[in-house]
Structures are given as C-alpha cells and as structure tokens.
PDB file of N, CA and C in Angstrom:
ATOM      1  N   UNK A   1       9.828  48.478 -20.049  1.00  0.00           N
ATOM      2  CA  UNK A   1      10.592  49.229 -19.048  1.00  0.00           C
ATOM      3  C   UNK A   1      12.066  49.226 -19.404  1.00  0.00           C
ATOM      4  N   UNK A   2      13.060  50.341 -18.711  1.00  0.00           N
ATOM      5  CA  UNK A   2      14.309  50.087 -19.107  1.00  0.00           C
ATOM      6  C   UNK A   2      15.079  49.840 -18.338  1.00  0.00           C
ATOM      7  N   UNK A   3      16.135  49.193 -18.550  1.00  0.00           N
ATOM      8  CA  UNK A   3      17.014  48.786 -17.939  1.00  0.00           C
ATOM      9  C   UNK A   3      18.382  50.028 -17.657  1.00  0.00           C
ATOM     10  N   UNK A   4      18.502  50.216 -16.821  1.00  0.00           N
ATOM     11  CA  UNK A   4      19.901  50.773 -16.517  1.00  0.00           C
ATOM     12  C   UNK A   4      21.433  50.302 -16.189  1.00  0.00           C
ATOM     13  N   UNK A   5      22.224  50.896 -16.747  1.00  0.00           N
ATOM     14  CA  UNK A   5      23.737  50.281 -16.842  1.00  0.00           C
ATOM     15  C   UNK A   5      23.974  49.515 -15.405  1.00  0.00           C
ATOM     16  N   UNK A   6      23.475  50.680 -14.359  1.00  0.00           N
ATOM     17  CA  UNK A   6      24.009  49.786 -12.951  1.00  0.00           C
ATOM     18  C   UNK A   6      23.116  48.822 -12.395  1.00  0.00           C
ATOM     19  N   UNK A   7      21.572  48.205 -13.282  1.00  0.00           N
ATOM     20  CA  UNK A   7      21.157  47.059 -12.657  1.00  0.00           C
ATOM     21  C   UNK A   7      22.151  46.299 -13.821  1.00  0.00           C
ATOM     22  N   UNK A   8      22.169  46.104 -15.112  1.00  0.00           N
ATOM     23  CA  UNK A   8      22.870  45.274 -15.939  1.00  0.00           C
ATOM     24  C   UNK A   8      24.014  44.938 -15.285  1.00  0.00           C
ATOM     25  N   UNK A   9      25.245  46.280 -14.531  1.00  0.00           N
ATOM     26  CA  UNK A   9      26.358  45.602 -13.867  1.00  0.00           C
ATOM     27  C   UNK A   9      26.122  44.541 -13.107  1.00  0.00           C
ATOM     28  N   UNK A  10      25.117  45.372 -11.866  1.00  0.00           N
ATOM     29  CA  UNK A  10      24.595  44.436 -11.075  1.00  0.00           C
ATOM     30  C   UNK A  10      24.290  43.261 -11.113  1.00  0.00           C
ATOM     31  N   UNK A  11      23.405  42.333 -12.108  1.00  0.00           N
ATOM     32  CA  UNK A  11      23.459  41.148 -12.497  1.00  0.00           C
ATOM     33  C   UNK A  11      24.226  40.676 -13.046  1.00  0.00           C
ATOM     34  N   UNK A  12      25.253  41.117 -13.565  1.00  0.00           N
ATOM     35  CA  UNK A  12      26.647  40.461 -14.287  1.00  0.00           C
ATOM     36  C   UNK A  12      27.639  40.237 -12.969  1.00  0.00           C
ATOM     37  N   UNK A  13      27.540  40.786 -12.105  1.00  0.00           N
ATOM     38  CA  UNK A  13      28.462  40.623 -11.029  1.00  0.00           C
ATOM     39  C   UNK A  13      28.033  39.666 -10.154  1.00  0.00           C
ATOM     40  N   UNK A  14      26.428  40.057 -10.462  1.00  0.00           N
ATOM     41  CA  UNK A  14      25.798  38.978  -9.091  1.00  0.00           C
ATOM     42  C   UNK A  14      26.322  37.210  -9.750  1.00  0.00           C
ATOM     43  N   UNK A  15      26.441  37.489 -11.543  1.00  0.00           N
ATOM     44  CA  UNK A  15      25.698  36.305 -12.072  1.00  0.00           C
ATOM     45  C   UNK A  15      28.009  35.672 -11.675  1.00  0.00           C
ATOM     46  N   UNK A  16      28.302  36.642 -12.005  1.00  0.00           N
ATOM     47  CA  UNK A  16      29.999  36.352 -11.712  1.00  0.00           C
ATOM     48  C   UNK A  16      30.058  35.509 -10.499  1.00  0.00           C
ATOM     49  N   UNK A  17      30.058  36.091  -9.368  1.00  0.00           N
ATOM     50  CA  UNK A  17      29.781  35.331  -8.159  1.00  0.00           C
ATOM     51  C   UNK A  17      29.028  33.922  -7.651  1.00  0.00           C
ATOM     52  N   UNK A  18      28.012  33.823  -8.474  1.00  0.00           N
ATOM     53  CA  UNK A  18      27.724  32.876  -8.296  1.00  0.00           C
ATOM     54  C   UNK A  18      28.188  31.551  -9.133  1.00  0.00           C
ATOM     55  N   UNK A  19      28.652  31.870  -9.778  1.00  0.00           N
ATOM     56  CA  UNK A  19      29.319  31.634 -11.149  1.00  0.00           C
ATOM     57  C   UNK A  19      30.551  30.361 -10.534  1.00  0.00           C
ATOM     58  N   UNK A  20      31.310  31.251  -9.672  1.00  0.00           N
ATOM     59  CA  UNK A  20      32.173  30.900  -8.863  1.00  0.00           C
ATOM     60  C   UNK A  20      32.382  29.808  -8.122  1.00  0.00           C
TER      61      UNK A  20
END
C-alpha cells in the first residue's frame, strides 16, 4: 500500500510532539 505525503507529515508531527 502507499503512503501519502500528508500521513508521513502526520506521523512526523505526531512523532515531534510526543517527542517533547
């Protein structure tokens, strides 16, 4: 299956935040 740019953002932001 493929991935699209705005789930990839999506987990980079989610992963940012939690990150935090």
């Amino acid at each position: 299956r493929q991935i699209t740019a705005k789930q990839v953002l999506s987990a980079y932001i989610a992963k940012s935040l939690t990150a935090t």
